[in-house]
Protein backbone atom coordinates (compact mmCIF):
# COMPACT_ATOMS: atom_id res chain seq x y z
CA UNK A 1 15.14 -3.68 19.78
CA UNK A 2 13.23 -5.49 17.27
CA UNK A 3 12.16 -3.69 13.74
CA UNK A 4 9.24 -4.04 12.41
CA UNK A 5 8.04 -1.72 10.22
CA UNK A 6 10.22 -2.39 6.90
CA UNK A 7 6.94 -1.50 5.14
CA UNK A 8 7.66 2.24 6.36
CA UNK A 9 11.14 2.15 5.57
CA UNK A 10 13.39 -0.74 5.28
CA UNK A 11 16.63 -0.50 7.43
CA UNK A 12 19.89 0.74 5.01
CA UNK A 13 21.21 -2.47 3.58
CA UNK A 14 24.79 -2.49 3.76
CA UNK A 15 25.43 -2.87 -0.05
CA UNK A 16 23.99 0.51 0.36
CA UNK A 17 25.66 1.73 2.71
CA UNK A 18 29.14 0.91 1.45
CA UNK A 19 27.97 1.92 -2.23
CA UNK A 20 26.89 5.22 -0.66
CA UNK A 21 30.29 5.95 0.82
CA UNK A 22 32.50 4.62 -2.36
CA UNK A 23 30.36 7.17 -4.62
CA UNK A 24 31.06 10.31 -2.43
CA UNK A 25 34.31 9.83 -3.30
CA UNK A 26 33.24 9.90 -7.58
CA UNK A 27 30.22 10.90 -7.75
CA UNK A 28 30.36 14.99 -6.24
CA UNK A 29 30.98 16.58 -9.81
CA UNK A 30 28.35 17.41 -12.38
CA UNK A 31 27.95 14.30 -14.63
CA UNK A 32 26.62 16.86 -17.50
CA UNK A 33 30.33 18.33 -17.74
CA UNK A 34 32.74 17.08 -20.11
CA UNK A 35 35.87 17.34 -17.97
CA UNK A 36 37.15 14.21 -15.94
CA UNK A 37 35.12 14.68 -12.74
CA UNK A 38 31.84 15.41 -14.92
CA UNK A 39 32.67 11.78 -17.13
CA UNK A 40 33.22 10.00 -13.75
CA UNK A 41 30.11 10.82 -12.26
CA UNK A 42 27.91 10.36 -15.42
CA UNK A 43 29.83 6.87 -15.59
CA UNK A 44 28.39 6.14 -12.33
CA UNK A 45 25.10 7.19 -13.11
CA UNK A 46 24.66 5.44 -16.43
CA UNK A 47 25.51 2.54 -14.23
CA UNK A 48 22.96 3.01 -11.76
CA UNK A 49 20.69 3.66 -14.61
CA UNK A 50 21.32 0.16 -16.31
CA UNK A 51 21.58 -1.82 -12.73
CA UNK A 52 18.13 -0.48 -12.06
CA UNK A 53 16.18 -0.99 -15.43
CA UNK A 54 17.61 -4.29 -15.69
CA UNK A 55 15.83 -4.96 -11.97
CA UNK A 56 12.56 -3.40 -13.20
CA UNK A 57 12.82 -5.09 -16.80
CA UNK A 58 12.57 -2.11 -18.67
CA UNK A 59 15.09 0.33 -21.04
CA UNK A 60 17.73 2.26 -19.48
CA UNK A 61 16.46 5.39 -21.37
CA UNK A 62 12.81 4.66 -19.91
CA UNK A 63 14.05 4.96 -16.61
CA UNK A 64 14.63 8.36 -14.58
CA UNK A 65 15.66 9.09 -10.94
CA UNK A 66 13.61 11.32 -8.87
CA UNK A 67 13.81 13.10 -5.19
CA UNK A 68 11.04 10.50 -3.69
CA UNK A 69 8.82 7.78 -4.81
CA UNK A 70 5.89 10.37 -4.02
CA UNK A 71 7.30 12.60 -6.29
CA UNK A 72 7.58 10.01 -9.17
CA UNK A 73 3.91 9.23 -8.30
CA UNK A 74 2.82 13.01 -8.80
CA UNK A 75 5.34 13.76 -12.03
CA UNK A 76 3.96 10.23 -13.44
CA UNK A 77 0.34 11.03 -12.87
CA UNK A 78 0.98 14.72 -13.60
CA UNK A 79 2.79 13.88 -17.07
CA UNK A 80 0.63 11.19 -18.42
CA UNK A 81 -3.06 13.24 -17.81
CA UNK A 82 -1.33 16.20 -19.79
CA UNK A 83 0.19 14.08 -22.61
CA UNK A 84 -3.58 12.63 -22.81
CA UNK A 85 -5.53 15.75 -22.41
CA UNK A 86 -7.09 15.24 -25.84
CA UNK A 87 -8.98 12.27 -24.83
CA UNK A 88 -9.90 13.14 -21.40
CA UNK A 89 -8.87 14.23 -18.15
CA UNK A 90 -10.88 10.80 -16.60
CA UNK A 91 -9.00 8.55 -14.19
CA UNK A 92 -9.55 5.43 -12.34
CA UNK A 93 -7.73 4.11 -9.07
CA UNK A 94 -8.64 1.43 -6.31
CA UNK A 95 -9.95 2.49 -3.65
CA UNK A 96 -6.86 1.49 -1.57
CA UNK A 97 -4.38 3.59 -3.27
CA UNK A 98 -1.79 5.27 -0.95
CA UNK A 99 -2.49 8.20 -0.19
CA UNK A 100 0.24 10.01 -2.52
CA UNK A 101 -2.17 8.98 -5.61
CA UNK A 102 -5.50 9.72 -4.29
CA UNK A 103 -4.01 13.53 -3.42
CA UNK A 104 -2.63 13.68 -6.72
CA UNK A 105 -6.20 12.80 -8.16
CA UNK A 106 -8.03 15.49 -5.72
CA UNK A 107 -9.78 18.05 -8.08
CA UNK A 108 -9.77 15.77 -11.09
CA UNK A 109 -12.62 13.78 -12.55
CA UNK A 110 -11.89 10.00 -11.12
CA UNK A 111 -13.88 6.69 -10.43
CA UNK A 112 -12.27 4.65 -7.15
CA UNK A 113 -12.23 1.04 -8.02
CA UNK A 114 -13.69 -0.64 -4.93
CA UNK A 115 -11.65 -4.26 -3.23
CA UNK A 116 -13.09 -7.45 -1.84
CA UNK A 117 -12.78 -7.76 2.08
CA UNK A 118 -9.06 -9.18 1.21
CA UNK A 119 -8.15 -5.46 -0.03
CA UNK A 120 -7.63 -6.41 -3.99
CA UNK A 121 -9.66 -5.05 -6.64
CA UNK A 122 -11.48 -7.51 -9.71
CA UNK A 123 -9.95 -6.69 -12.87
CA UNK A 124 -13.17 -7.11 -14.55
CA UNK A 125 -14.61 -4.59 -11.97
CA UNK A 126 -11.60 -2.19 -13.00
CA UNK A 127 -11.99 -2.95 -16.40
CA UNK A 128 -15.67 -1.91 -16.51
CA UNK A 129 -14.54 1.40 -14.84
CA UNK A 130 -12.52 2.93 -17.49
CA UNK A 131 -14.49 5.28 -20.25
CA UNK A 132 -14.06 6.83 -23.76
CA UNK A 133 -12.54 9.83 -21.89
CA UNK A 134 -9.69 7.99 -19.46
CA UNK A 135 -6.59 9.35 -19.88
CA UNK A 136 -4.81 7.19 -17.09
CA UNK A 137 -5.28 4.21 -14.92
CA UNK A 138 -3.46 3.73 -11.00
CA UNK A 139 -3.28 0.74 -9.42
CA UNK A 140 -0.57 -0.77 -6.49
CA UNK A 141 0.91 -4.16 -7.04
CA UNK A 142 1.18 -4.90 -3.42
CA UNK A 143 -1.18 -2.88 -0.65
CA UNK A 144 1.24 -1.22 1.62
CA UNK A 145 -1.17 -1.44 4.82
CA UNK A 146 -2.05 -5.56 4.31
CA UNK A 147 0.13 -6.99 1.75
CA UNK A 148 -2.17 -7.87 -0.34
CA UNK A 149 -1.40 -8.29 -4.14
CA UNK A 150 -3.44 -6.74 -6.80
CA UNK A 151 -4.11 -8.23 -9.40
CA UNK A 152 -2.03 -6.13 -12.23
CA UNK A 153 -1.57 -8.52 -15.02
CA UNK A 154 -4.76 -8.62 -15.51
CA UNK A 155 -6.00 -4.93 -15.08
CA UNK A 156 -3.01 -4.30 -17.11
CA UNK A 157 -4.64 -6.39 -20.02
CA UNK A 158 -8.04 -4.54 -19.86
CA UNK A 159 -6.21 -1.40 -19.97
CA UNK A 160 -4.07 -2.12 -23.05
CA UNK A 161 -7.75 -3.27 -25.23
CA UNK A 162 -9.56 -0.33 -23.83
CA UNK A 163 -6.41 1.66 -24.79
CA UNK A 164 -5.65 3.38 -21.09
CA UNK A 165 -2.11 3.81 -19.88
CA UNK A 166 -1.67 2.09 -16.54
CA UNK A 167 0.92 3.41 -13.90
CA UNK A 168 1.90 1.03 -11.51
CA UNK A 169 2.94 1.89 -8.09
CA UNK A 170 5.55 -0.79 -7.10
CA UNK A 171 7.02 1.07 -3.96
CA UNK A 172 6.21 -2.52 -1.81
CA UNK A 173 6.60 -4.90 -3.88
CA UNK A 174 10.08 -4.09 -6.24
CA UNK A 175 12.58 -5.31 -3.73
CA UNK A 176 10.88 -8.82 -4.12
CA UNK A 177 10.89 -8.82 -8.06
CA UNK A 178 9.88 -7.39 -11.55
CA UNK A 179 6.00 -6.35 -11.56
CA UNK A 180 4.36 -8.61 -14.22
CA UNK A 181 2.08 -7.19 -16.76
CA UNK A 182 2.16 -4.68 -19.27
CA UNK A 183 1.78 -1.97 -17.66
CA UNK A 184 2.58 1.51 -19.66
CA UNK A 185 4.17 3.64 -16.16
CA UNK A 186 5.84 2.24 -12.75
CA UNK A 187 6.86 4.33 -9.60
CA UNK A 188 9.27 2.95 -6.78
CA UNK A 189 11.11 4.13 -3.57
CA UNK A 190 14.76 3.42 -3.05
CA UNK A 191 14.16 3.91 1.12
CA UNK A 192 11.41 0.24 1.14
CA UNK A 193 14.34 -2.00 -0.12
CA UNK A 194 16.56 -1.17 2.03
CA UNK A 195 18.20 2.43 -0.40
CA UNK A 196 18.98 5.28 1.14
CA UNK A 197 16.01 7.88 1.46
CA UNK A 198 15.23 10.41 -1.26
CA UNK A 199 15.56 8.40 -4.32
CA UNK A 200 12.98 7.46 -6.43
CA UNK A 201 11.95 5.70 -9.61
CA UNK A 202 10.33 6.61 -12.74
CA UNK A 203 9.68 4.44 -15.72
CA UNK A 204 7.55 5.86 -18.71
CA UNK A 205 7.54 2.35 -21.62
CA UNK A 206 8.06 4.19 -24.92
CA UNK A 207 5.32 5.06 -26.69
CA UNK A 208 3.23 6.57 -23.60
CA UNK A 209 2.45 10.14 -24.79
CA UNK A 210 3.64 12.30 -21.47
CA UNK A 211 4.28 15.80 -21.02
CA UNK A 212 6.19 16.61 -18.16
CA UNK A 213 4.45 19.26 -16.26
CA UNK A 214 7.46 21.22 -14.14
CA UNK A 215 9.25 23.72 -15.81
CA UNK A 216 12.22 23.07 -18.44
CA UNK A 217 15.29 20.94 -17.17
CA UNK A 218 17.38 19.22 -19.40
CA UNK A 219 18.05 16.53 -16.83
CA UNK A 220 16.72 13.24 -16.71
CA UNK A 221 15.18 13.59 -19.98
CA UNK A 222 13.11 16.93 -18.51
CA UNK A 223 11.34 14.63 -16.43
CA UNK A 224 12.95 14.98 -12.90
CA UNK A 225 14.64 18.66 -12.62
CA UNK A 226 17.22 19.67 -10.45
CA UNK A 227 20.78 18.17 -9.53
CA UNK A 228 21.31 14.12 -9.35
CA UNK A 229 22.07 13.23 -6.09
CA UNK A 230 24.54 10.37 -7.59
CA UNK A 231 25.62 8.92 -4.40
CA UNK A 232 22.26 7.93 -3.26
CA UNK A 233 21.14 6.58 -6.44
CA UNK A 234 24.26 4.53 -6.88
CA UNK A 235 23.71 3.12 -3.43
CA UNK A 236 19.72 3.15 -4.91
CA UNK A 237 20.59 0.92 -7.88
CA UNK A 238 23.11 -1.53 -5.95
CA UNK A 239 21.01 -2.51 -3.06
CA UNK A 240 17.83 -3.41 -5.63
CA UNK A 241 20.26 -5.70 -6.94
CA UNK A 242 21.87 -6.98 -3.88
CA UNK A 243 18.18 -7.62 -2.29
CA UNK A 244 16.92 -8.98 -5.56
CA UNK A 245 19.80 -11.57 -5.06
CA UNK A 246 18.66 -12.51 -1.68
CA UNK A 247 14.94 -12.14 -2.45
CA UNK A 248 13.90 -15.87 -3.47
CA UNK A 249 15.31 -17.57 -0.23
CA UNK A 250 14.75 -14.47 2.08
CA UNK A 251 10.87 -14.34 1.01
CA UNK A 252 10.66 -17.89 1.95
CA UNK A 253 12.40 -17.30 5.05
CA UNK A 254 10.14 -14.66 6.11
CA UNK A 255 6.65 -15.92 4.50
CA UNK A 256 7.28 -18.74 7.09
CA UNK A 257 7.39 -16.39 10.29
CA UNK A 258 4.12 -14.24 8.92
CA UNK A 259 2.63 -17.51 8.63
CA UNK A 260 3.09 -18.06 12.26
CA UNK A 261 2.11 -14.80 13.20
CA UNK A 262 -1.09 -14.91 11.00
CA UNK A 263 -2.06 -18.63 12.81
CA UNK A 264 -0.72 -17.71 16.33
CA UNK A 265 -2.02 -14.82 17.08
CA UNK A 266 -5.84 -15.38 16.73
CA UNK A 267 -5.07 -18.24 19.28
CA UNK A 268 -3.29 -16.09 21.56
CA UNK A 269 -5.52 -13.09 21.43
CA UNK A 270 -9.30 -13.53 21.75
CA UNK A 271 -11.33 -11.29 19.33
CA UNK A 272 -8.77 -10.70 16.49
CA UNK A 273 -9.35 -10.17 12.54
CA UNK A 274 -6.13 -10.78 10.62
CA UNK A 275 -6.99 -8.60 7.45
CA UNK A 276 -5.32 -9.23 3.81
CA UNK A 277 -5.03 -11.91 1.21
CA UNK A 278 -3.44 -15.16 3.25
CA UNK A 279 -2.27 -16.21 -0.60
CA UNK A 280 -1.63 -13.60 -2.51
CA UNK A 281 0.06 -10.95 -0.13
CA UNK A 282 4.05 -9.46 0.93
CA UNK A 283 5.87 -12.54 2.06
CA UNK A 284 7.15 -9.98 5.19
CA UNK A 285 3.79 -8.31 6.09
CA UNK A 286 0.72 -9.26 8.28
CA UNK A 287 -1.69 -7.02 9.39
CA UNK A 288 -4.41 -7.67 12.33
CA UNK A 289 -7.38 -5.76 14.36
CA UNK A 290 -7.68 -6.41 18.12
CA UNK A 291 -11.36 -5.30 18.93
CA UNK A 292 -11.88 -3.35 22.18
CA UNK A 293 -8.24 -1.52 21.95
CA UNK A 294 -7.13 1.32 20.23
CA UNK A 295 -4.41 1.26 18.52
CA UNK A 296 -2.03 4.10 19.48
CA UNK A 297 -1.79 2.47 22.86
CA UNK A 298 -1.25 -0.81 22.00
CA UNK A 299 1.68 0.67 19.69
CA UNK A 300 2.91 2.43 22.88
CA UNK A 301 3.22 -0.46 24.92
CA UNK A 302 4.98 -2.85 22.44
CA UNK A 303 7.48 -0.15 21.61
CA UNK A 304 7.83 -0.24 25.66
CA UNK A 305 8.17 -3.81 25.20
CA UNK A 306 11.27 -3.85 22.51
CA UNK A 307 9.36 -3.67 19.10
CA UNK A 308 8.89 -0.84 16.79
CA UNK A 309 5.70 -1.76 14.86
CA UNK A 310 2.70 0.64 13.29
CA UNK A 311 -1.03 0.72 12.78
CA UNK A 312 -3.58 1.50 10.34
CA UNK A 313 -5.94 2.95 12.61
CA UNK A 314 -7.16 6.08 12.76
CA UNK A 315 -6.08 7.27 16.54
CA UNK A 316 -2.29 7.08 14.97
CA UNK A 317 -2.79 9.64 12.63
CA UNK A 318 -3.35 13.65 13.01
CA UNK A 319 -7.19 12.69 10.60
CA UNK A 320 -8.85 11.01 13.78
CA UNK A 321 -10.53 9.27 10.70
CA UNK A 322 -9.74 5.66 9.73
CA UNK A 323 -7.56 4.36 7.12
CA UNK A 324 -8.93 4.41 3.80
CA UNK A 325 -7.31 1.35 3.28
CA UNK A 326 -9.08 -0.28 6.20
CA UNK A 327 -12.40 0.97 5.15
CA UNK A 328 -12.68 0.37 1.90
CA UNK A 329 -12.03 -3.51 2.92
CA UNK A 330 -14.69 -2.87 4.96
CA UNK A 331 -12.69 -4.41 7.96
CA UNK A 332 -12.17 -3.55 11.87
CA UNK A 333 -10.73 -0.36 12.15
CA UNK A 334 -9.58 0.16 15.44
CA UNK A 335 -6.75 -1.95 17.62
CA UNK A 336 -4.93 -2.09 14.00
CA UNK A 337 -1.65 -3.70 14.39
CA UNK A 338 1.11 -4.11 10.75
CA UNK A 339 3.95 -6.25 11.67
CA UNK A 340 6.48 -5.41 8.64
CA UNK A 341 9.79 -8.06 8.72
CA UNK A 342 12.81 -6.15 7.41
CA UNK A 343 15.34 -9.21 5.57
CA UNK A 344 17.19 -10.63 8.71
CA UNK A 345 14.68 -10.60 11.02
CA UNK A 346 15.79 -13.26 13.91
CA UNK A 347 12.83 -16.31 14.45
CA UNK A 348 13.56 -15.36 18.09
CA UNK A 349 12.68 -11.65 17.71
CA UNK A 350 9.20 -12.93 16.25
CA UNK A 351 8.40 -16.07 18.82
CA UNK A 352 9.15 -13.39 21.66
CA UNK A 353 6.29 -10.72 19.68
CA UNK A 354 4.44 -13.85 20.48
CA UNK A 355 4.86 -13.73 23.76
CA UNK A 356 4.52 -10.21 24.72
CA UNK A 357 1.22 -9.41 22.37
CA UNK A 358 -1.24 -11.31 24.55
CA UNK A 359 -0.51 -9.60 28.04
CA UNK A 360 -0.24 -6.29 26.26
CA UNK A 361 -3.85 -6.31 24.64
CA UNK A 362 -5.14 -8.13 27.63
CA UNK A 363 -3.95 -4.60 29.97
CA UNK A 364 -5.44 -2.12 27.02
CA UNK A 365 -8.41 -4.15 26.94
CA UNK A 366 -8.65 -4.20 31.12
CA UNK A 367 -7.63 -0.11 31.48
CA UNK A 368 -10.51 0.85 28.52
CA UNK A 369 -13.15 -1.63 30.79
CA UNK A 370 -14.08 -3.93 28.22
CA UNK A 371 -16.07 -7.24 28.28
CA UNK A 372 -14.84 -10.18 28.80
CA UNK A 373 -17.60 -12.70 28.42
CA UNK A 374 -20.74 -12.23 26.66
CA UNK A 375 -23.42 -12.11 29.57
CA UNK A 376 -26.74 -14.84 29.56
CA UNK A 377 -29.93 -13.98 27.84
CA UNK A 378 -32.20 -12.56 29.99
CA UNK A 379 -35.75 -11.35 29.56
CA UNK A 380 -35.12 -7.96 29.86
CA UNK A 381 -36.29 -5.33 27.56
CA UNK A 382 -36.42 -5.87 23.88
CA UNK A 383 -34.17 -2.55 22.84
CA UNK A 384 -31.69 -0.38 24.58
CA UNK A 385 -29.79 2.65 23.12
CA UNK A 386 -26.42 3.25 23.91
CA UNK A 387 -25.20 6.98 24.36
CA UNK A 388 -21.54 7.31 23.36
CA UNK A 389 -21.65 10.44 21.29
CA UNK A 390 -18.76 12.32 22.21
CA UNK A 391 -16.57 9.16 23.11
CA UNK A 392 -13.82 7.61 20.55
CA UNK A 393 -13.37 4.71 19.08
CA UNK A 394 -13.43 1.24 20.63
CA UNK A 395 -15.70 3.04 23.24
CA UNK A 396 -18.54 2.70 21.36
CA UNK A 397 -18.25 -0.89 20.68
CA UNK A 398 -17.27 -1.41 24.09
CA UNK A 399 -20.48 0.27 24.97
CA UNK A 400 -22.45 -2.03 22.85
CA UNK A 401 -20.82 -5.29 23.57
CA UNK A 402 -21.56 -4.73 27.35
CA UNK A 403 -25.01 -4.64 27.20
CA UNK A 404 -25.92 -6.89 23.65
CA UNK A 405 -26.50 -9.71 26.43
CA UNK A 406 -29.13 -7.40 28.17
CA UNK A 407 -32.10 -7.86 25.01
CA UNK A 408 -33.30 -11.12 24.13
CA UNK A 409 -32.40 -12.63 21.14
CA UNK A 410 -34.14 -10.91 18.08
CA UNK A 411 -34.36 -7.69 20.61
CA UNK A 412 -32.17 -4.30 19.03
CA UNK A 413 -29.18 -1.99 20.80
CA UNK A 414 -29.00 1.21 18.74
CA UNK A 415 -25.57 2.82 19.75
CA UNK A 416 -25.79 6.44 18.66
CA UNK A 417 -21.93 7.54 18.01
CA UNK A 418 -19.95 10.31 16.08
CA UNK A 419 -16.84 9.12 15.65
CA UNK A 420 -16.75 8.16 12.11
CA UNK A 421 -14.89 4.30 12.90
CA UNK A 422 -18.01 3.59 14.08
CA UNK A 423 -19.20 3.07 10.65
CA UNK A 424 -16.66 0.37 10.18
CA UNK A 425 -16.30 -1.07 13.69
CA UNK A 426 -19.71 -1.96 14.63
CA UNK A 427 -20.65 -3.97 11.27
CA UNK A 428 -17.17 -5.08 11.70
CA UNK A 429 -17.56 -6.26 15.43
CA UNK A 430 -21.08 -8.11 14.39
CA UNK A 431 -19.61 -10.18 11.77
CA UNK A 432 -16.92 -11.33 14.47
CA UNK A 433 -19.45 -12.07 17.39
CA UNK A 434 -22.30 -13.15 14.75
CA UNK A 435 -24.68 -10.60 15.63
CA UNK A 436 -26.69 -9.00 12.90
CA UNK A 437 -25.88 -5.49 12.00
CA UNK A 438 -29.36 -3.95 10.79
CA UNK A 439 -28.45 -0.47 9.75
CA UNK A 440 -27.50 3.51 10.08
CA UNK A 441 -29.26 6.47 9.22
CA UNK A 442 -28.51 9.97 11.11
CA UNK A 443 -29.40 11.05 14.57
CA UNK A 444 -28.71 14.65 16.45
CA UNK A 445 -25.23 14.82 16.52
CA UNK A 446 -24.43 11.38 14.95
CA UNK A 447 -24.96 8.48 13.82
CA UNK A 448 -28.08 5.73 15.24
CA UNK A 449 -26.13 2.09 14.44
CA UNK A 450 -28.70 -0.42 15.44
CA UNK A 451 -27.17 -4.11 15.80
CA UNK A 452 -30.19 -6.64 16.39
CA UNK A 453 -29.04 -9.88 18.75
CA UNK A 454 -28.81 -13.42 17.02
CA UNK A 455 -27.77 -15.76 19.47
């Protein structure tokens, strides 16, 4: 059964997996004891230590290991607003952030850097966002919903003259290579290269005032507390560098089987947005909308087909509200498909995907009664409203692309809805059919989205 959601979690690579079972053997003992067992396992630590800065390009000692690359995010964030607090407690993140940063910035005073429709944020737009009183600056070097790559050398740049640390979240992109820049902070997860689960990365550069905010613990220089798990961040350490070895000739590999996903698919599927940077992006990743399909089902029936993929859209989640990722792009929400290539992926696994992905949306698309043609102008009446309050997500623009053909051209459907991907799937679905999206404004119990017909 075809993988394909390394983006999630990257099958164990078996440098891993055979690092993982030497080190149980070495690394059980306490590695800050002083007898034999305690010097073996700090050996093997130190190790991991130097394998792993020399991946990231940074000092062993700046380097810690932590229980997640969430938890690095929060002890990072945590750490570097409290060793600023004299400045300010101000920070600034895109607006497509994962989710671990935005929840570690809930309650604190912070400006959301918005992204172009390809998901990546203007460094002079990020630039402009930091104040007298910003004590720390977020930003991803690769989105983990599109692909897309930020721009981080430069934001890094405005950072350093405005004198803001930035943190770096590099959870997608490390396995590929060192994050350019000079960035002050970087997070990473051992489990997206390929690592075993439950290791993380922390890198403070020296010189970053931070002040750990968890309670005394003499290991990892205070800054992740509790016992090393030294197996796992052995096996951590030598898969970065196994996958780093592979990662030039792999990334080409796989950049050429996204590329025929990203070309194929809009032939094979009518009505599809592929969303993210085509240039700048994951060489593994590809992420498309299907309008008139939600996305949970279209999940369900490729998983019944053989292949294990994920979404972006809100029915997939326990929210029923879109991804923030989506919206901020300001692209379809709904019928969200990521197709994530873990290294080895076979070019059969991907032409059969192919194959399978048209008949599959075709049956959502038939079972949920959409359109299939638009209808002939007519001269009927010169506005209809369309009642689908109550109804999810692609109902509503289901709704509304049924009768758009029933008003003349210049004539108005309002579609009153309260399912909030409305707000992104209507204007979204009139910049794909070329229909002019007028407006919003509120309605008893809703939303009135009036779409006025061009052509």
């Amino acid at each position: 059964m075809p993988y394909f959601d390394a983006a999630s979690s990257a099958p164990l690579h078996p440098v891993a997996r055979q690092a993982l079972q030497a080190s149980l053997d070495e690394g059980w003992a306490d590695p800050a004891r002083l007898y034999r067992e305690g010097r073996r396992a700090r050996l093997l630590l130190d190790a991991a230590r130097e394998a792993a800065a020399d991946a990231v390009g940074c000092r062993p000692d700046e380097l810690v290991f932590t229980s997640s690359g969430t938890r690095a995010l929060h002890t990072g964030i945590s750490g570097a607003l409290a060793g600023r607090r004299r400045v300010g407690s101000h920070l600034v993140v895109s607006a497509v952030e994962h989710s671990a940063v935005l929840h570690a910035a809930e309650g604190r005073p912070v400006t959301e850097v918005p992204v172009d429709r390809w998901g990546a944020v203007s460094p002079g737009g990020f630039g402009e966002a930091l104040r007298a009183d910003t004590a720390l600056a977020c930003l991803q070097s690769a989105n983990h919903e599109v692909g897309t790559e930020q721009p981080v050398a430069e934001v890094a740049e405005r950072c350093r003259t405005a004198g803001v640390p930035l943190l770096v979240d590099a959870a997608q992109s490390l396995g590929w290579g060192r994050v350019a820049g000079d960035w002050s902070l970087l997070t990473a997860s051992a489990h997206k290269w390929g690592g075993p689960a439950g290791v993380g990365l922390l890198v403070v550069r020296k010189g970053v005032r931070f002040a750990p905010q968890d309670p005394a613990d003499e290991r990892e220089s205070g800054r992740a507390p509790g016992f090393e798990n030294i197996p796992a961040i052995v096996a951590a350490a030598a898969s970065l560098r196994a996958v780093r070895d592979e990662a030039e000739s792999e990334a080409r590999r796989l950049r050429e089987l996204v590329d025929r996903i990203r070309t194929r698919v809009p032939e094979l599927v009518p009505d599809v947005e592929v969303v993210g940077d085509p240039v700048r992006r994951l060489p593994h990743l590809v992420t498309f909308s299907c309008l008139y399909v939600d996305g949970e089902t279209v999940l369900h029936e490729l998983d019944r087909a053989g292949f294990s993929v994920s979404s972006g859209s809100s029915c997939t989640s326990s929210t029923l509200t879109p991804s923030h990722v989506l919206r901020a792009m300001g692209v379809l929400s709904e019928g969200n498909v990521r197709v994530s290539l873990p290294s080895g992926t076979a070019e059969e696994d991907v032409d059969r995907f192919l194959e399978v992905l048209p008949g599959i949306v075709a049956g959502v698309r038939g079972r949920l009664g959409a359109p299939t043609a638009e209808a002939p102008s007519p001269a009927g009446p010169g506005s209809l409203v369309v009642d689908a309050l109550g109804k999810r997500c692609p109902v509503p623009v289901i709704e509304l692309a049924k009768v758009i053909g029933d008003v003349p051209v210049g004539g108005t459907v309002t579609v009153l809805a309260d399912d909030e991907a409305a707000r992104l799937d209507i204007p979204a679905w009139c910049e794909m059919r070329d229909q002019e999206y007028v407006g919003e404004s509120p309605a008893p119990g809703g939303t009135a989205y009036v779409v006025r017909r061009s052509g």
